[in-house]
C-alpha atoms as a PDB file:
ATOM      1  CA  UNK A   1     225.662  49.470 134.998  1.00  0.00           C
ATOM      2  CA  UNK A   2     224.439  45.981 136.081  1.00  0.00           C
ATOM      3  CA  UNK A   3     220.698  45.214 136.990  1.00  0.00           C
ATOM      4  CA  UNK A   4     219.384  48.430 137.264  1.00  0.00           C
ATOM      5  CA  UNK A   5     216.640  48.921 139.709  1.00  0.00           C
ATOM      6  CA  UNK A   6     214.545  50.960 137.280  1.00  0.00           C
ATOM      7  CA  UNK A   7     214.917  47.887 135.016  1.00  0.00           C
ATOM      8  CA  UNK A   8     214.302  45.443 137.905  1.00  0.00           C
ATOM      9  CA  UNK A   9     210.228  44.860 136.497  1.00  0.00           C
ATOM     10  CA  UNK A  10     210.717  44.564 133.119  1.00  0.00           C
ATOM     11  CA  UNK A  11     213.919  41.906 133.760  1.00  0.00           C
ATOM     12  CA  UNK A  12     210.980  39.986 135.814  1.00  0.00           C
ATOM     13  CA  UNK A  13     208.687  40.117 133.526  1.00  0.00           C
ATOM     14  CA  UNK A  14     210.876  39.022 130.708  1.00  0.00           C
ATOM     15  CA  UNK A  15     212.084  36.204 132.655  1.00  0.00           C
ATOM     16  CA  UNK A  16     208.260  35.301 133.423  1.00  0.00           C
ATOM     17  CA  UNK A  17     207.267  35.599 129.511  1.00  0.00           C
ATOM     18  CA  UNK A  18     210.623  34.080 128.258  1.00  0.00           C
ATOM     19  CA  UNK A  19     209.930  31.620 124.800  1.00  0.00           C
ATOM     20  CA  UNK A  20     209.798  28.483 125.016  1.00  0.00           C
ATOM     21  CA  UNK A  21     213.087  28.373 123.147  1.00  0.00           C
ATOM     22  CA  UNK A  22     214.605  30.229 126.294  1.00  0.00           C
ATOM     23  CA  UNK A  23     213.351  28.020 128.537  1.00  0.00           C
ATOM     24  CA  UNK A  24     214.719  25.213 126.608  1.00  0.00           C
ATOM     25  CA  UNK A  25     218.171  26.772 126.330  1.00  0.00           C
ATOM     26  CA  UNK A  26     217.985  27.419 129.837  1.00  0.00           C
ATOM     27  CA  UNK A  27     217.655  24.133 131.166  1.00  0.00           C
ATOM     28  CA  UNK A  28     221.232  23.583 129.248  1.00  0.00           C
ATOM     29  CA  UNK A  29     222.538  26.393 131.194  1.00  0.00           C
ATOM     30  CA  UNK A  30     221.574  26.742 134.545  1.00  0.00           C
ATOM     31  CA  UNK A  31     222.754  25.468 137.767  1.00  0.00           C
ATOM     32  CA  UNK A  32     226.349  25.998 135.870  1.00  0.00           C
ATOM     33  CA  UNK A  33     226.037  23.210 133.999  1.00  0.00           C
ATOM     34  CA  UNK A  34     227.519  23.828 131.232  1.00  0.00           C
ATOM     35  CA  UNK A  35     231.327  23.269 131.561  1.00  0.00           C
ATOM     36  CA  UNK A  36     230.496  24.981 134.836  1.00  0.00           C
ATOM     37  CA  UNK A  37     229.905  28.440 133.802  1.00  0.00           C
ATOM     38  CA  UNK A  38     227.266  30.599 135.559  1.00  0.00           C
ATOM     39  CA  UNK A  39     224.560  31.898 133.708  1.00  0.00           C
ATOM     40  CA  UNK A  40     221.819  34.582 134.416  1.00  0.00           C
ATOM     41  CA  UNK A  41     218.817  35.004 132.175  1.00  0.00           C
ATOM     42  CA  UNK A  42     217.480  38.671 131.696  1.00  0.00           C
ATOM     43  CA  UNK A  43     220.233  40.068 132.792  1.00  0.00           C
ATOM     44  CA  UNK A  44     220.429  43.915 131.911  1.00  0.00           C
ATOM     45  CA  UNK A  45     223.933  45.727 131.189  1.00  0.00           C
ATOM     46  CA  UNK A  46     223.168  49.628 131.182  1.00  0.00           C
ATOM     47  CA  UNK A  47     219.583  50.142 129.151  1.00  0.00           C
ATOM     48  CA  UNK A  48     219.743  46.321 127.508  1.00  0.00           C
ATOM     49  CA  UNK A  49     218.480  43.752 128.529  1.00  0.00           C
ATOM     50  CA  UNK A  50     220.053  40.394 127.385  1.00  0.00           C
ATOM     51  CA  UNK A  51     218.554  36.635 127.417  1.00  0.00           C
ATOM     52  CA  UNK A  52     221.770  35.084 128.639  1.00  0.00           C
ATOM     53  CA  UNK A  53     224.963  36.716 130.072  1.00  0.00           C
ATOM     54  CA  UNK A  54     228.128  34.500 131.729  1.00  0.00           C
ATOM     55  CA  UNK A  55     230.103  37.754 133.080  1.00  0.00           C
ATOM     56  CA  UNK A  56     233.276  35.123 134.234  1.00  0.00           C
ATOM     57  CA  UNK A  57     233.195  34.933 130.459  1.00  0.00           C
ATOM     58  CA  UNK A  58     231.867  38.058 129.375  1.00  0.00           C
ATOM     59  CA  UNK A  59     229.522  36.277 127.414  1.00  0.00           C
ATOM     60  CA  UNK A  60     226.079  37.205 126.263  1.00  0.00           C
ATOM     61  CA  UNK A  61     223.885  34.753 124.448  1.00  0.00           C
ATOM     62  CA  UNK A  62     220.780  36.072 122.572  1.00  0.00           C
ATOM     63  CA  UNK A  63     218.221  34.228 121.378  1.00  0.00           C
ATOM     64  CA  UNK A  64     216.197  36.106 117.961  1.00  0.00           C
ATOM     65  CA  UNK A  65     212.545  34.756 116.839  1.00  0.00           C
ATOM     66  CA  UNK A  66     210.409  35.555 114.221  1.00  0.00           C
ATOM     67  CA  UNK A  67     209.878  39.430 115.264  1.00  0.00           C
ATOM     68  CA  UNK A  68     213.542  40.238 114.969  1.00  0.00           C
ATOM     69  CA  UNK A  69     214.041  39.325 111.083  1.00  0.00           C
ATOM     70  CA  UNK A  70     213.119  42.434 109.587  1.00  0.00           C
ATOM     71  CA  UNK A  71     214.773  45.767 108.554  1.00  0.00           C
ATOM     72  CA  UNK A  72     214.141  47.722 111.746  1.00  0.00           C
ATOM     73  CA  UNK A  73     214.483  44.699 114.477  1.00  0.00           C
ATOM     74  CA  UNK A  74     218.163  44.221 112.687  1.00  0.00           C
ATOM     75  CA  UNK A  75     219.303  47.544 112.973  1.00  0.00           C
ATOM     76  CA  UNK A  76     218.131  47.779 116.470  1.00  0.00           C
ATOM     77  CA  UNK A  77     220.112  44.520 117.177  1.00  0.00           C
ATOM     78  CA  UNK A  78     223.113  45.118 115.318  1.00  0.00           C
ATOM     79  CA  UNK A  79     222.789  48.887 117.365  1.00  0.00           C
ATOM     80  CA  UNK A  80     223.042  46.970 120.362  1.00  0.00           C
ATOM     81  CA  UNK A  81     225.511  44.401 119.601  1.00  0.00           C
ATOM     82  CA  UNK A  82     227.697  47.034 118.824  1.00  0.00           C
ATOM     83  CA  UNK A  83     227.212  48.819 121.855  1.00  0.00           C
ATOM     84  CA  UNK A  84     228.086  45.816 124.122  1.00  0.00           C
ATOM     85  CA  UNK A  85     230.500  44.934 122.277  1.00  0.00           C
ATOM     86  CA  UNK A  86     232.420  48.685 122.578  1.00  0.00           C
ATOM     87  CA  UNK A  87     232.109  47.493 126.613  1.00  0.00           C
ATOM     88  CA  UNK A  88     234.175  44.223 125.584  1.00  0.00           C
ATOM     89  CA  UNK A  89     231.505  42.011 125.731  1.00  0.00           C
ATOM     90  CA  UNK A  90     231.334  39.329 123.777  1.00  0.00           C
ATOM     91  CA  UNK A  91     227.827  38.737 121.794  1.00  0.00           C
ATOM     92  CA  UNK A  92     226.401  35.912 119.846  1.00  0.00           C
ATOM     93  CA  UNK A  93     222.846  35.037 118.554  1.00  0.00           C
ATOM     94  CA  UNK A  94     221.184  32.559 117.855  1.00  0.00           C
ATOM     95  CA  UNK A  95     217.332  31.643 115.768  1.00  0.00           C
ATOM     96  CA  UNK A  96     215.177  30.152 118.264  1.00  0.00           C
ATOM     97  CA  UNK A  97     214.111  27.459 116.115  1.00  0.00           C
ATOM     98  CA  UNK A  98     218.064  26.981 115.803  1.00  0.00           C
ATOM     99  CA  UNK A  99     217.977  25.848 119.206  1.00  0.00           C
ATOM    100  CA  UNK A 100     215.195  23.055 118.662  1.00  0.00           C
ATOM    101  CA  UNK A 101     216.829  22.036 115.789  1.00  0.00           C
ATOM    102  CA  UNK A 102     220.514  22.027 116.608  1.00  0.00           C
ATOM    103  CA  UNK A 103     220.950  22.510 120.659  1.00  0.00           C
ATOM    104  CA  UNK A 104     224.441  20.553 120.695  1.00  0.00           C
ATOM    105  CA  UNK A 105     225.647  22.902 118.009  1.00  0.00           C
ATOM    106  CA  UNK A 106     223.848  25.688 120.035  1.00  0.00           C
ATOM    107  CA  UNK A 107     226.065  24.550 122.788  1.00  0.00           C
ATOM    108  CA  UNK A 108     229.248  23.555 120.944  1.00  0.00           C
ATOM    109  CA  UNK A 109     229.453  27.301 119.708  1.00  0.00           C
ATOM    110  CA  UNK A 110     228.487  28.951 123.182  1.00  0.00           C
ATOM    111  CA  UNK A 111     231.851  26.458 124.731  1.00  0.00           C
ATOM    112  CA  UNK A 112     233.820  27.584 121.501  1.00  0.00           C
ATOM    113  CA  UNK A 113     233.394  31.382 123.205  1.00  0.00           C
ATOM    114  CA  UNK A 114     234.603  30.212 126.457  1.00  0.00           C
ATOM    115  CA  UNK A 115     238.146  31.512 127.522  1.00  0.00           C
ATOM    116  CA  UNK A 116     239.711  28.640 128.327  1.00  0.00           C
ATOM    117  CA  UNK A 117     242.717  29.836 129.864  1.00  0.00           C
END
């Protein structure tokens, strides 16, 4: 269910392309440095492929530009969303710009989805 092989290129490539806001988001959360959660970036969970995923925490963190805010790219994502969530993950999104603009909110709301137990 985790990292297919047959999805193995297209995770590399992703993580290669990534936006800048990705890479920006990134440097907040890798090396578990945030509240000492691991991270992976293109991570894929059955046929998705997700920007961020924390899987002590069951977390996945995507980031949405400008090619996601129409009718179709919103169905697709809400399709997906749903779909990861029926597998009790937990899913939240952010606007890359929202991440230039905001990051310690970015990162106060990613923490607010942490289990801390």
């Amino acid at each position: 269910m985790h990292n297919k092989k047959n999805l193995k290129a297209y995770r590399k490539a992703l993580r290669n392309n990534g936006t800048s806001a990705e890479a920006f988001l990134w440097m907040q959360l890798s090396k578990s440095k945030l509240e000492g959660r691991k991270f992976r970036r293109q991570h894929s969970i059955g046929n998705c492929i997700v920007d961020f995923f924390c899987s002590s925490e069951r977390l996945i963190i995507e980031l949405d530009g400008e090619v996601h805010f129409n009718t179709t790219a919103l169905e697709k994502d809400l399709k997906r969303t749903q779909y990861l969530e029926n597998l009790d993950y937990k899913v939240i999104r952010f606007e890359n710009k929202m991440v230039f603009d905001n990051l310690q909110s970015v990162l106060m709301e990613i923490k607010e989805n942490f289990d801390n137990k």
